[in-house]
N, C-alpha and C. Protein backbone atom coordinates (compact mmCIF):
# COMPACT_ATOMS: atom_id res chain seq x y z
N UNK A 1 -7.43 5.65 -29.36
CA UNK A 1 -7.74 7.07 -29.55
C UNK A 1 -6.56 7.90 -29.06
N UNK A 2 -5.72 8.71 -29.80
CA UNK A 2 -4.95 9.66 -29.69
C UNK A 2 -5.39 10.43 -28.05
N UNK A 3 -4.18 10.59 -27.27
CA UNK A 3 -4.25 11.63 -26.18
C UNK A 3 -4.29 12.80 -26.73
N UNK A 4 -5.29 13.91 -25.85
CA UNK A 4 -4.64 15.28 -26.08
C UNK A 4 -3.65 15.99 -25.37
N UNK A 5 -3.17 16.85 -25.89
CA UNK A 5 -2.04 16.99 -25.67
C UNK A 5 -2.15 18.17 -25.14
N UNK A 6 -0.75 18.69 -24.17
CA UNK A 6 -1.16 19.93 -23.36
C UNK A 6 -1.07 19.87 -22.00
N UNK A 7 -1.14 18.34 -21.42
CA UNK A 7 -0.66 18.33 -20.29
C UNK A 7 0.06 17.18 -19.75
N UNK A 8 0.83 16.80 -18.32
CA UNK A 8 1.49 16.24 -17.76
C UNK A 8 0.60 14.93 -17.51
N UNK A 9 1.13 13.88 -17.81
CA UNK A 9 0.06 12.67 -17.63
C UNK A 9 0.18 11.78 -15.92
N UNK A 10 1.56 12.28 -15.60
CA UNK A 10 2.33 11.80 -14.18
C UNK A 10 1.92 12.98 -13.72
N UNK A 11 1.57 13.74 -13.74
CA UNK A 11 0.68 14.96 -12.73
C UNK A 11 -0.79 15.13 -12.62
N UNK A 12 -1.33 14.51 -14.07
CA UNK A 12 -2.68 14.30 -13.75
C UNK A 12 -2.99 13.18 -12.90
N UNK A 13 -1.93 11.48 -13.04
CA UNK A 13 -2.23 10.75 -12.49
C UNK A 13 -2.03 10.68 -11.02
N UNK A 14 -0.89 11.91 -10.46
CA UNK A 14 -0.74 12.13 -9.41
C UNK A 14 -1.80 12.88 -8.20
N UNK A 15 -3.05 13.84 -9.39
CA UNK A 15 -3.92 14.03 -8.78
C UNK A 15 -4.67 13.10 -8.88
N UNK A 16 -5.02 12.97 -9.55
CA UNK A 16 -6.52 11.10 -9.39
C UNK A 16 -6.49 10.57 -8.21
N UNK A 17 -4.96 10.21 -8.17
CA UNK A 17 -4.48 9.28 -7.23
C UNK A 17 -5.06 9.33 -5.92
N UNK A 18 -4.34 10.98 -5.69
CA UNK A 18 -4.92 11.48 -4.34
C UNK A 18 -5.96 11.63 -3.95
N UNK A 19 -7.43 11.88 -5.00
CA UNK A 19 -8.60 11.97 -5.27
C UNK A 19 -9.00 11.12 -4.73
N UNK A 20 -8.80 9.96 -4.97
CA UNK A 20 -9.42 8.31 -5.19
C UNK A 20 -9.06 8.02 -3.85
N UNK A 21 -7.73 7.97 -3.28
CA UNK A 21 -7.17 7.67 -2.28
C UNK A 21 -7.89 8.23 -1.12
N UNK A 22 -8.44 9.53 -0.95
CA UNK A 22 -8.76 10.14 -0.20
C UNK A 22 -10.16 9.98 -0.07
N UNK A 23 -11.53 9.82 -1.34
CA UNK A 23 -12.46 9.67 -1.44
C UNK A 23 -13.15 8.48 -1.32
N UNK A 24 -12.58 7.45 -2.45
CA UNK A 24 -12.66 6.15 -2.58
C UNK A 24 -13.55 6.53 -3.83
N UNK A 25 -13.45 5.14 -4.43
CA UNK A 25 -13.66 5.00 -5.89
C UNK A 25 -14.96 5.60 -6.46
N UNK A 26 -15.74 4.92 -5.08
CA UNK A 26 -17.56 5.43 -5.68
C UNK A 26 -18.04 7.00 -5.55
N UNK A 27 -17.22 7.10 -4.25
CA UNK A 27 -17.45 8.35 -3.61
C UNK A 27 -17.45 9.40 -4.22
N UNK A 28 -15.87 9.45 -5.61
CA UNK A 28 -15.58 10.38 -5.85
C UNK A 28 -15.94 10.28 -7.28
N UNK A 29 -16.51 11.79 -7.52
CA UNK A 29 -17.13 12.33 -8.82
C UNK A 29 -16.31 12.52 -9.91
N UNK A 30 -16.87 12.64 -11.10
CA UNK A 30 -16.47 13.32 -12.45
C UNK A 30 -16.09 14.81 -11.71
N UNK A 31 -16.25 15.46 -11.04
CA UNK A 31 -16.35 17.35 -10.58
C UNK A 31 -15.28 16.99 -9.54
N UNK A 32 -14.87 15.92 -8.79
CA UNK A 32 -13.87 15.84 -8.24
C UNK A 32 -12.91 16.04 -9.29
N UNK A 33 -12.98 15.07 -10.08
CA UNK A 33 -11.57 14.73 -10.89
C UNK A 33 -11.17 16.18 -11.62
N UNK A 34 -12.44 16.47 -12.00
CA UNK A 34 -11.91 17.98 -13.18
C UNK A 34 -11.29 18.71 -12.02
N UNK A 35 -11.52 18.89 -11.54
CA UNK A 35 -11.36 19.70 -10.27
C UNK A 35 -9.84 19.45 -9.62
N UNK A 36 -9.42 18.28 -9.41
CA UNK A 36 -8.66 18.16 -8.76
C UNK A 36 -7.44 17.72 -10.26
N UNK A 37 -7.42 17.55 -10.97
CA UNK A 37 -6.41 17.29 -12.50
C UNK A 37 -6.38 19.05 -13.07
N UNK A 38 -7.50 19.76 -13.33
CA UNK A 38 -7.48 20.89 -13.94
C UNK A 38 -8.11 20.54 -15.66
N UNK A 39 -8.32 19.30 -15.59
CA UNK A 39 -8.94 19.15 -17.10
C UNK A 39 -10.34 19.19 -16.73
N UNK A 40 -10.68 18.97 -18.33
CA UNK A 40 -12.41 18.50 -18.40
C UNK A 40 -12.83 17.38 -18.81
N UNK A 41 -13.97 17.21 -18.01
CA UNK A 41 -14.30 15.98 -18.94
C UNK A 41 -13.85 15.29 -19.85
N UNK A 42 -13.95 15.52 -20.80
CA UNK A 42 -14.00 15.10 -22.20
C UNK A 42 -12.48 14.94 -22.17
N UNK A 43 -11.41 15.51 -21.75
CA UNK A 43 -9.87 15.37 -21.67
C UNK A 43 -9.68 14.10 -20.97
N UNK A 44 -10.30 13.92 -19.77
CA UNK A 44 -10.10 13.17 -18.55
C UNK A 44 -10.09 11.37 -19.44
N UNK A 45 -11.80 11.32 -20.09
CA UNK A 45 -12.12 10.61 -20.77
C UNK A 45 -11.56 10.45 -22.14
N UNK A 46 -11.05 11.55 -23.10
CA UNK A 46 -10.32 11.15 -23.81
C UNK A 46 -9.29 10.28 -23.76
N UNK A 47 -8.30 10.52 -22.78
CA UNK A 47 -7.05 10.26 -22.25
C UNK A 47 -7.07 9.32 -21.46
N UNK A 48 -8.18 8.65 -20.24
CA UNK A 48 -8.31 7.20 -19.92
C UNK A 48 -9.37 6.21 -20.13
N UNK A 49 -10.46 6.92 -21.07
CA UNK A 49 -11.43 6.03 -21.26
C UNK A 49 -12.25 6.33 -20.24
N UNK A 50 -12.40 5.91 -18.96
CA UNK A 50 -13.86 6.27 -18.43
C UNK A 50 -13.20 6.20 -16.91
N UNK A 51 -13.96 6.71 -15.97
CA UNK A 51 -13.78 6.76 -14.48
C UNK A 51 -12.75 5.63 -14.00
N UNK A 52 -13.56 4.47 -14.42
CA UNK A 52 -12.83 3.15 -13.65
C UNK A 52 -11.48 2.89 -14.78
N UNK A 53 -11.32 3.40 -15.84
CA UNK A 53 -10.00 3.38 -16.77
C UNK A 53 -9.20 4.39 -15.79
N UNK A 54 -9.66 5.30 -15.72
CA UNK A 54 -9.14 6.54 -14.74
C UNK A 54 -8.12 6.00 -13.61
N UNK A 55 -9.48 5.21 -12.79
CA UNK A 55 -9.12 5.00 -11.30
C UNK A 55 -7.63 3.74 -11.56
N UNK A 56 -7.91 2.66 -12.56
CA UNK A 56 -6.98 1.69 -12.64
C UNK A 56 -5.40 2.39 -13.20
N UNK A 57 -5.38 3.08 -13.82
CA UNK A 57 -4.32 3.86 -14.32
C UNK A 57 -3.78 4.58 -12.76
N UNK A 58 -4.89 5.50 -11.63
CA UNK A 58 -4.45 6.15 -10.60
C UNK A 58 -3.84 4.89 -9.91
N UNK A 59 -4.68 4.47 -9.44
CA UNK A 59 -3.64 2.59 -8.64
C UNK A 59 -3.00 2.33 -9.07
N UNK A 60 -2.55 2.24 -10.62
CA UNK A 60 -1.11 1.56 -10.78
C UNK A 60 0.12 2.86 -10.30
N UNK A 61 -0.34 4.33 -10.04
CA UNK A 61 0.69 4.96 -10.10
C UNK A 61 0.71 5.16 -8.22
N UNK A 62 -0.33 4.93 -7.60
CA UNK A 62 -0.11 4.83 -6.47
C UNK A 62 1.13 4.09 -6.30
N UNK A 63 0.71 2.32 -6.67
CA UNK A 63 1.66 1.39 -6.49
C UNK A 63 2.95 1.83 -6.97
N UNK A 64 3.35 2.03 -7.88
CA UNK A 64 5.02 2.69 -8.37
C UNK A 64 5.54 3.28 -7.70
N UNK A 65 4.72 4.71 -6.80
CA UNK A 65 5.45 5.34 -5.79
C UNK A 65 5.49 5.24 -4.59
N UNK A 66 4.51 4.19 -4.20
CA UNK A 66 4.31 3.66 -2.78
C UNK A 66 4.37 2.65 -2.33
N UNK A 67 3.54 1.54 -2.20
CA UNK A 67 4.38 0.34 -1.76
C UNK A 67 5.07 -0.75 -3.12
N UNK A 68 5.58 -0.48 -4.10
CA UNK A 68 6.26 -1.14 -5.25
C UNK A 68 8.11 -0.25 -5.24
N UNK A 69 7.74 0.83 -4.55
CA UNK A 69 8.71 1.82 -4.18
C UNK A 69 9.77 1.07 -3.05
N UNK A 70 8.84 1.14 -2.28
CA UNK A 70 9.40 0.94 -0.47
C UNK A 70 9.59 -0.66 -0.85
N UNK A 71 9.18 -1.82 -1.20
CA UNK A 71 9.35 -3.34 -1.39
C UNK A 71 11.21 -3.40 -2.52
N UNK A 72 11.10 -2.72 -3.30
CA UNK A 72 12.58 -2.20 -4.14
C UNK A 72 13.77 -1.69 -2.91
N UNK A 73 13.26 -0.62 -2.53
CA UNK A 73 14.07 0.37 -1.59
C UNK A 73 14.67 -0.79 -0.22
N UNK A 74 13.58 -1.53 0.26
CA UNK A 74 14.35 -2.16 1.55
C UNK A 74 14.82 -3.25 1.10
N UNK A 75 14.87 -4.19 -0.28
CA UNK A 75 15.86 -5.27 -0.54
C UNK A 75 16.71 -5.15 -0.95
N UNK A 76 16.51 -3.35 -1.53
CA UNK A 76 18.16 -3.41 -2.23
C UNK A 76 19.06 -2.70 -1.00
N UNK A 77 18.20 -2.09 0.07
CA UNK A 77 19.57 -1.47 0.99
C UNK A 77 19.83 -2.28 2.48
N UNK A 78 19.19 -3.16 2.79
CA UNK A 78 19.14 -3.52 4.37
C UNK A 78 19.05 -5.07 3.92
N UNK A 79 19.72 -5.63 5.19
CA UNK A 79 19.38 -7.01 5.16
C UNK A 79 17.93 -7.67 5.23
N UNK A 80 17.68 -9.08 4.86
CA UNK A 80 16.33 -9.13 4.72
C UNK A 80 15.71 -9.15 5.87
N UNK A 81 15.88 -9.49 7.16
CA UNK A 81 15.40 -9.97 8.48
C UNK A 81 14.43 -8.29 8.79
N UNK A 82 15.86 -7.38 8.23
CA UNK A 82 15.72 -5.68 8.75
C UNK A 82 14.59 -5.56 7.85
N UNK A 83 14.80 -5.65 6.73
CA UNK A 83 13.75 -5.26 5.86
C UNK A 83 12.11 -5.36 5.69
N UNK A 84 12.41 -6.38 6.38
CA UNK A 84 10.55 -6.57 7.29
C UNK A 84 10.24 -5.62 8.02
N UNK A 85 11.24 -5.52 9.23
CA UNK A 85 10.92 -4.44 10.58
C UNK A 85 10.82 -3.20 9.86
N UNK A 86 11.80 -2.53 9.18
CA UNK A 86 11.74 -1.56 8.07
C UNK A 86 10.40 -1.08 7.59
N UNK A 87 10.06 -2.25 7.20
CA UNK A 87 8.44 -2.03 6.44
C UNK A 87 7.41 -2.02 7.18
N UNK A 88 7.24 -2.26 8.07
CA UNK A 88 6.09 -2.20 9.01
C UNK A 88 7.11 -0.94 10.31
N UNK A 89 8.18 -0.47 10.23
CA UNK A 89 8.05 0.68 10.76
C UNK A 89 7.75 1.97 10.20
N UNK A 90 8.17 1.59 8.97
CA UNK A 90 7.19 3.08 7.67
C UNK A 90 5.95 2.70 7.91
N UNK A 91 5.53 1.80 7.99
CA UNK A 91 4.00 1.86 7.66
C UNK A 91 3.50 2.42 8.95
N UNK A 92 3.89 2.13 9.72
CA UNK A 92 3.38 2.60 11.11
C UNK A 92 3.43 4.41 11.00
N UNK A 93 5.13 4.30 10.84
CA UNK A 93 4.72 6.33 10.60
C UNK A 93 4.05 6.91 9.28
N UNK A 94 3.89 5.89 8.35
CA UNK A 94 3.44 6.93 7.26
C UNK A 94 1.49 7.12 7.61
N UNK A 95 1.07 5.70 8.71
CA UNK A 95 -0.50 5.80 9.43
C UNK A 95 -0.36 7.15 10.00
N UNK A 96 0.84 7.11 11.05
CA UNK A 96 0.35 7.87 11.80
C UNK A 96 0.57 9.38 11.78
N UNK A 97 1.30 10.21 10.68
CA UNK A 97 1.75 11.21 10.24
C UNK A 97 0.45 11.69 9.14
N UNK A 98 -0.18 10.80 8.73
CA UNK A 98 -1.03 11.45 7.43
C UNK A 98 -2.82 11.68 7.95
N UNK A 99 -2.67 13.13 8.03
CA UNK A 99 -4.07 13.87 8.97
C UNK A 99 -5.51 13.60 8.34
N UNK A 100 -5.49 13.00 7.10
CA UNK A 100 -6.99 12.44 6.24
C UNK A 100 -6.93 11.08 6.67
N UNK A 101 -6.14 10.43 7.23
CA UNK A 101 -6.52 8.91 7.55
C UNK A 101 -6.78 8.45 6.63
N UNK A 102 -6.20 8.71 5.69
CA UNK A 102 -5.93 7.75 4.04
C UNK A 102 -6.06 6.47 3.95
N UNK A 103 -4.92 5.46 5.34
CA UNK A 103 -4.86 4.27 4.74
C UNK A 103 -4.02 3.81 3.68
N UNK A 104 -4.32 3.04 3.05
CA UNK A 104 -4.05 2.57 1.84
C UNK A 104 -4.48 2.30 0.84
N UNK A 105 -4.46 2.90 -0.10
CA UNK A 105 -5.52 3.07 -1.16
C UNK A 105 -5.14 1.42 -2.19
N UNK A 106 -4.28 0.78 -1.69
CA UNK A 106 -4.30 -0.93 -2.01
C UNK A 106 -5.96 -1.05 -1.75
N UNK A 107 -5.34 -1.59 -0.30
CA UNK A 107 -6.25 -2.08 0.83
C UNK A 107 -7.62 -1.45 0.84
N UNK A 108 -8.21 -0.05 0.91
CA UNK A 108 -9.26 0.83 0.42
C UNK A 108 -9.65 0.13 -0.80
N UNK A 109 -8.87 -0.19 -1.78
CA UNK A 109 -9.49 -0.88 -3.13
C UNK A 109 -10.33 -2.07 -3.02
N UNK A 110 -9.11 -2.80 -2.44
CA UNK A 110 -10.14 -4.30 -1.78
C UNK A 110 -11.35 -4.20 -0.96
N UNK A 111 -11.25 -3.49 -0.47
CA UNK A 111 -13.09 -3.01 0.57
C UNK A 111 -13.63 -2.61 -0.25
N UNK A 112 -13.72 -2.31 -1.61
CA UNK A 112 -14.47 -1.52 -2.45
C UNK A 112 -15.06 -2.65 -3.03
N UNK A 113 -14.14 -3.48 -3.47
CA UNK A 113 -14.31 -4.38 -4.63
C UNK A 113 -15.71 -4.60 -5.18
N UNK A 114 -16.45 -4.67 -5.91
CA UNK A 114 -17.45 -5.11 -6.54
C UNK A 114 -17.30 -6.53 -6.38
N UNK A 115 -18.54 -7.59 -6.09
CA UNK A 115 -18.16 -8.93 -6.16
C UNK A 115 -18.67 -9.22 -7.50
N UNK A 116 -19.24 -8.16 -8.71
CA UNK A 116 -19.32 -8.28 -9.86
C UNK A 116 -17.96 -8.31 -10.69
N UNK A 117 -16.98 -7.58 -10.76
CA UNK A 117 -15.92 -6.81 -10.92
C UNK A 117 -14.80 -7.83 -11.04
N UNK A 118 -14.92 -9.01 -11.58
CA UNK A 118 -13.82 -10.21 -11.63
C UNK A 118 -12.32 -9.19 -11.70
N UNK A 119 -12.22 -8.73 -12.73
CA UNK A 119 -10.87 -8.29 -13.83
C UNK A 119 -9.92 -7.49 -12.59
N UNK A 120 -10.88 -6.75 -11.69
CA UNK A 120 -10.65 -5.44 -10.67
C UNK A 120 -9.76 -6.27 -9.65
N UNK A 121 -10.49 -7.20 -9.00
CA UNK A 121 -10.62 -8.57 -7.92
C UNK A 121 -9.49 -8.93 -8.42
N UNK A 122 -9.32 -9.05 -9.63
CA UNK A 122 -7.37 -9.96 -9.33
C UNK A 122 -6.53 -9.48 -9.73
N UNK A 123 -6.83 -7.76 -9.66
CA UNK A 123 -5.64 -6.84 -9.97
C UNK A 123 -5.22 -6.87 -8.72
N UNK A 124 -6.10 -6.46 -7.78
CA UNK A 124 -6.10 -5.92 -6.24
C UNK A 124 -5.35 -7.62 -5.77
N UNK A 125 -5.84 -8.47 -6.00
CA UNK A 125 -5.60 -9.80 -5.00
C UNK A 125 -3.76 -9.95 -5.88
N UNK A 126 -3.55 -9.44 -7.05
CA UNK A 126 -1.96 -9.93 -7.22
C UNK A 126 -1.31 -8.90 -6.58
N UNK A 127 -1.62 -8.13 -6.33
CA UNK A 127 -0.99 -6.52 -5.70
C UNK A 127 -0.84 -6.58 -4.15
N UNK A 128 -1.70 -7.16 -3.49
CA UNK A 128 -2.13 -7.87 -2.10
C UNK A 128 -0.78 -9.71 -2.24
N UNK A 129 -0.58 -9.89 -3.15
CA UNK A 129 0.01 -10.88 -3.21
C UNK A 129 1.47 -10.77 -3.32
N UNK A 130 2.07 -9.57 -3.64
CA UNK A 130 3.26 -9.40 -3.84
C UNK A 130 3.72 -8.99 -2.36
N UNK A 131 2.46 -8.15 -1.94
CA UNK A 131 3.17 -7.93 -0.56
C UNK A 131 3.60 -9.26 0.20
N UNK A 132 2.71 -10.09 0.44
CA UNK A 132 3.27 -11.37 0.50
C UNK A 132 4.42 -12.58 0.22
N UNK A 133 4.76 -11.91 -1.05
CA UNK A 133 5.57 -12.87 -1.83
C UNK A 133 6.83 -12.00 -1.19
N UNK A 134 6.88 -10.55 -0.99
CA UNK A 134 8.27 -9.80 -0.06
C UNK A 134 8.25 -10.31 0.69
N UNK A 135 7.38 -10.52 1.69
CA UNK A 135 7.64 -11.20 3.02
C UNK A 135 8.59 -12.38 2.77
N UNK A 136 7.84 -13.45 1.90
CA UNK A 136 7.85 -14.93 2.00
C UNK A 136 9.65 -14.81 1.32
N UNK A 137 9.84 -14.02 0.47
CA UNK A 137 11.20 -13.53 0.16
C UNK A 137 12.29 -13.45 1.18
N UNK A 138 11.99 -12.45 1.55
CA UNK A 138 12.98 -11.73 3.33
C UNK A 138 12.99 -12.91 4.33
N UNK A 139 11.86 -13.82 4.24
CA UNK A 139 11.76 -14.42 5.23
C UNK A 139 12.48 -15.57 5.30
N UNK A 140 12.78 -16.51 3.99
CA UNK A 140 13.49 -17.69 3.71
C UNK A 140 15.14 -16.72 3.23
N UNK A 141 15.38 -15.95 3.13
CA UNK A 141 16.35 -15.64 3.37
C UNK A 141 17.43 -15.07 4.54
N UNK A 142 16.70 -14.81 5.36
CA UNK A 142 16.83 -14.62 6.73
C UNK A 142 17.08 -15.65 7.45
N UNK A 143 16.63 -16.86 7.09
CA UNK A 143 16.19 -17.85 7.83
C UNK A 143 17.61 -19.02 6.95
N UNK A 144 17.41 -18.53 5.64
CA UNK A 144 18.81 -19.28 5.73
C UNK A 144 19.71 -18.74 5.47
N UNK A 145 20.36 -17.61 6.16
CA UNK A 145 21.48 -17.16 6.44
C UNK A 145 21.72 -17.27 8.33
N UNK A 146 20.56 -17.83 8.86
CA UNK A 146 20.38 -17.79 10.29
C UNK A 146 20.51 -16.92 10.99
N UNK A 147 19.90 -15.67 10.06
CA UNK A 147 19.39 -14.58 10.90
C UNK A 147 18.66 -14.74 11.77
N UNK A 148 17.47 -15.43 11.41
CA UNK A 148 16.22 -15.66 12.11
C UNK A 148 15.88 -17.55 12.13
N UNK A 149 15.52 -17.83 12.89
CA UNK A 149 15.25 -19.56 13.10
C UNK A 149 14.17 -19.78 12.37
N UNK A 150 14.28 -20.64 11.67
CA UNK A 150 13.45 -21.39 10.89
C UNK A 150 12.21 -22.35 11.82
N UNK A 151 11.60 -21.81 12.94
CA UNK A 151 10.92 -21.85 13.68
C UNK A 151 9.25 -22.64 12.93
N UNK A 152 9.04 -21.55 11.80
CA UNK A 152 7.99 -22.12 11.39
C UNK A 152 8.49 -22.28 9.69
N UNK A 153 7.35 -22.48 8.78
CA UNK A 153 8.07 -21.86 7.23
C UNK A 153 7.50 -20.92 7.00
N UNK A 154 8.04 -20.55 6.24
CA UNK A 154 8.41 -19.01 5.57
C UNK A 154 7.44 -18.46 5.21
N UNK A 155 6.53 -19.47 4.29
CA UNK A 155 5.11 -19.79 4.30
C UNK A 155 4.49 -19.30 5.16
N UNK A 156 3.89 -20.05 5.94
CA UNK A 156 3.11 -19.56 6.78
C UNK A 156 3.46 -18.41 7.67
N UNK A 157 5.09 -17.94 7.86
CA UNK A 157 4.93 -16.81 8.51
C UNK A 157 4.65 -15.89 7.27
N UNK A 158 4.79 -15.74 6.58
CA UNK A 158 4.58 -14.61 5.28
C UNK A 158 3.06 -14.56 5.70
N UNK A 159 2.08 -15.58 5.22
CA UNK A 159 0.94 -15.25 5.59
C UNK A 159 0.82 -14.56 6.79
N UNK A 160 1.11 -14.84 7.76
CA UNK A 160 0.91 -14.28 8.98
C UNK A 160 1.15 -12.89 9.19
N UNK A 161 2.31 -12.11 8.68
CA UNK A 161 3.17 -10.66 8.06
C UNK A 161 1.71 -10.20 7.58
N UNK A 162 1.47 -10.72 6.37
CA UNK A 162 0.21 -10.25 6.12
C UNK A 162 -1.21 -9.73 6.68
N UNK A 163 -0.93 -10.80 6.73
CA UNK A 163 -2.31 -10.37 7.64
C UNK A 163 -2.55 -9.29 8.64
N UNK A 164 -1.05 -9.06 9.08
CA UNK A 164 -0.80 -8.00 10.48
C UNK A 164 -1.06 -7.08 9.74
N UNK A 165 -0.36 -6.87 9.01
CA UNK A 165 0.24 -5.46 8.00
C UNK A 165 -1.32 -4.59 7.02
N UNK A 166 -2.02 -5.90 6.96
CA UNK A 166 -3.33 -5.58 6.01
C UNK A 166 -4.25 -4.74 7.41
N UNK A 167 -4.18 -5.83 8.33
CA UNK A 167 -5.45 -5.39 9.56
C UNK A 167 -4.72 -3.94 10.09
N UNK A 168 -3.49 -3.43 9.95
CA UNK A 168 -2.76 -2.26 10.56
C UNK A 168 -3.16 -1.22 9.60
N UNK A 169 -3.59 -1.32 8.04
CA UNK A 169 -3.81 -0.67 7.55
C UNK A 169 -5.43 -0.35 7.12
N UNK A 170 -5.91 -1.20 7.97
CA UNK A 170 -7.57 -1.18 8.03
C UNK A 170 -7.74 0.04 9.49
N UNK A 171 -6.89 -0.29 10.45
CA UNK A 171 -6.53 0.43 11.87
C UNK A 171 -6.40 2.05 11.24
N UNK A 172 -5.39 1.86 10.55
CA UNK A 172 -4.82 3.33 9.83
C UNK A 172 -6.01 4.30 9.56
N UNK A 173 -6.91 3.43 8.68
CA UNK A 173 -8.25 4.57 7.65
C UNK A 173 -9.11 4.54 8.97
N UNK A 174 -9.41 4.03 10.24
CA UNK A 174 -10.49 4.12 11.48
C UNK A 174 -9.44 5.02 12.46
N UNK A 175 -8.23 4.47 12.85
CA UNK A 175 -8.00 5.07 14.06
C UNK A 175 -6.58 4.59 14.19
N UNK A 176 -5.64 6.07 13.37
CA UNK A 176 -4.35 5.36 13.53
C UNK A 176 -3.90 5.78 14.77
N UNK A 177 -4.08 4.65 15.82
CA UNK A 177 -2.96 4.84 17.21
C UNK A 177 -1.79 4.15 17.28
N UNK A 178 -0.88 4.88 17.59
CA UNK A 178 0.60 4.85 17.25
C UNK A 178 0.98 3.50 18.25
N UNK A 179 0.44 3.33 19.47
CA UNK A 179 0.38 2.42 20.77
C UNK A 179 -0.66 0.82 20.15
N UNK A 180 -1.53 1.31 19.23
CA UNK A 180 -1.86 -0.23 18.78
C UNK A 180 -0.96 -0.42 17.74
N UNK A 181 -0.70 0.52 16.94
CA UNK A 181 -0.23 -0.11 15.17
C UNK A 181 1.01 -0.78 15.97
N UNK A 182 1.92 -0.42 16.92
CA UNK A 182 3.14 0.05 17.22
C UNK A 182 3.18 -1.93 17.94
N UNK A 183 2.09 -2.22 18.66
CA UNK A 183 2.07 -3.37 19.34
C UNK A 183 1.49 -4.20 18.27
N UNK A 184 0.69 -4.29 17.37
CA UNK A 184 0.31 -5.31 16.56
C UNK A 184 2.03 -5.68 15.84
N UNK A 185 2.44 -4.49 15.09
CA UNK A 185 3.77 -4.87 14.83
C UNK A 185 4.83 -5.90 15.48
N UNK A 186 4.86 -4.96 16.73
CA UNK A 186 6.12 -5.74 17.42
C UNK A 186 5.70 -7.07 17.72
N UNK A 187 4.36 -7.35 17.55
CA UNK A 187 4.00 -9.14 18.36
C UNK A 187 3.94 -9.84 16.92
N UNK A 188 4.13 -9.09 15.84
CA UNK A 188 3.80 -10.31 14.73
C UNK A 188 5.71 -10.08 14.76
N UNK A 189 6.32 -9.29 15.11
CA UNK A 189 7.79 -9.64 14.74
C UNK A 189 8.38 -10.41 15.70
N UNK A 190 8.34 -10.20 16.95
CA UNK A 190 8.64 -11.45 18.07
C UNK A 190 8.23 -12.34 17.82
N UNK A 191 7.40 -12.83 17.23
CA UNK A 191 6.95 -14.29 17.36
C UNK A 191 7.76 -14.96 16.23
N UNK A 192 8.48 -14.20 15.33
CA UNK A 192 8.93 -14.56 14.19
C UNK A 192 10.40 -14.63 14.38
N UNK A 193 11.22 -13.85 15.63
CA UNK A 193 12.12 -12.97 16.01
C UNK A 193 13.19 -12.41 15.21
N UNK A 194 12.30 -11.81 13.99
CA UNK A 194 12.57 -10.79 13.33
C UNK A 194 13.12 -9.48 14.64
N UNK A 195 14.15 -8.33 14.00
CA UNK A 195 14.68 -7.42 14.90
C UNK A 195 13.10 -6.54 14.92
N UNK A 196 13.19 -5.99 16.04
CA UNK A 196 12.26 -4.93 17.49
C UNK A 196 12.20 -3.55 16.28
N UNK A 197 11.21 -3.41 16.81
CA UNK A 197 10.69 -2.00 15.54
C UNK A 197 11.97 -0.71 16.83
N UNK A 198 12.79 0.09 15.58
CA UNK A 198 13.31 0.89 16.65
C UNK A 198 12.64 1.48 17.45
N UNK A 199 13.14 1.98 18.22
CA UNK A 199 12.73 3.08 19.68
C UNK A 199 12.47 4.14 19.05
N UNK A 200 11.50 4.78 19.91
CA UNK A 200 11.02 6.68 19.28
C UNK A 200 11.11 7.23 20.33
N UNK A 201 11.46 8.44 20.14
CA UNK A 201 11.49 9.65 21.43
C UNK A 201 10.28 9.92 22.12
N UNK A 202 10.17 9.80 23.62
CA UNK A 202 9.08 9.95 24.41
C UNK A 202 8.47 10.58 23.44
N UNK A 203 7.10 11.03 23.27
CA UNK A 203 5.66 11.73 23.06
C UNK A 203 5.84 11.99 21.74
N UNK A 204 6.28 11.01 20.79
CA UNK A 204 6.32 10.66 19.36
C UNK A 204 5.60 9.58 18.84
């Protein structure tokens, strides 16, 4: 079915995004969306098919500008060892700077999941998997340039990255404290001895 035409499709998807992100999938209404895009109905639905066409179109544009963004940005400018610490030191300030306790509207997806919802379930689990596969990336490269000791494999520390990084962003949407996110970090990177999340200015 032909779009109508008349408006910005990277500005409507930029509101959804925030919609969804902020509400969560069930939460948020048809009167949200008009509301927060400036269309109607019938536009909204013309143009993605239905709510959950909506919401999958808003997640993929989350991902492009947010973590598919930042996973590009730290392999192409920093070494890989850095590029870990890198990423879990954005993540730490982008928890603790954002006043709706957002989270991650990844991670928010996966708590949503329908255990009906197969197609949904392994959008979210390959998207959840790439973060992984950066790690497991940075990590065997680090390790053989002897940045970092090949202590365990790459493998299993990747899993382990994970897991920190997922539970920090579960922390984020309840209670982002700058003193836990800040210590879950630094103990999944010591143990790995990946480089020390930098220093921040007293009462930051």
């Amino acid at each position: 079915m032909a779009r109508p035409r008349g408006f910005d499709e990277q500005e409507v998807l930029e509101a959804a995004s925030a919609t969804f992100w902020l509400k969560g999938y069930e939460a948020t209404s048809t009167r949200d969306l008009v509301r927060s895009t400036g269309l109607t109905q019938p536009s909204l639905y013309n143009a993605f098919g239905d709510k959950r066409g909506l919401y999958l179109r808003a997640l993929e544009h989350y991902l492009d500008c947010t973590l598919r963004e930042r996973i590009r940005r730290f392999e192409s400018t920093v070494a890989p060892a850095q590029a870990i610490t890198g990423f879990f030191d954005e993540t730490i300030e982008r928890s603790v700077s954002d006043p709706h306790k957002r989270g991650c509207m990844l991670v928010n997806s996966a708590l949503e999941i329908s255990s009906e919802d197969e197609a949904f379930r392994k959008l979210v689990a390959t998207e959840i998997a790439e973060i992984r596969e950066f790690f497991y990336r940075c990590l065997l490269a680090a390790q053989k340039s002897g940045a970092i000791a090949a202590t365990v494999s790459a493998a299993d520390a990747a899993t382990h990255l994970l897991a920190t990084v997922l539970g920090m962003r579960v922390l984020a949407r309840v209670d982002p404290q700058r003193d836990q996110l800040t210590s879950a970090a630094a103990t999944a990177l010591a143990l790995l001895g990946l480089p020390a999340l930098p220093a921040k200015p007293d009462g930051v």
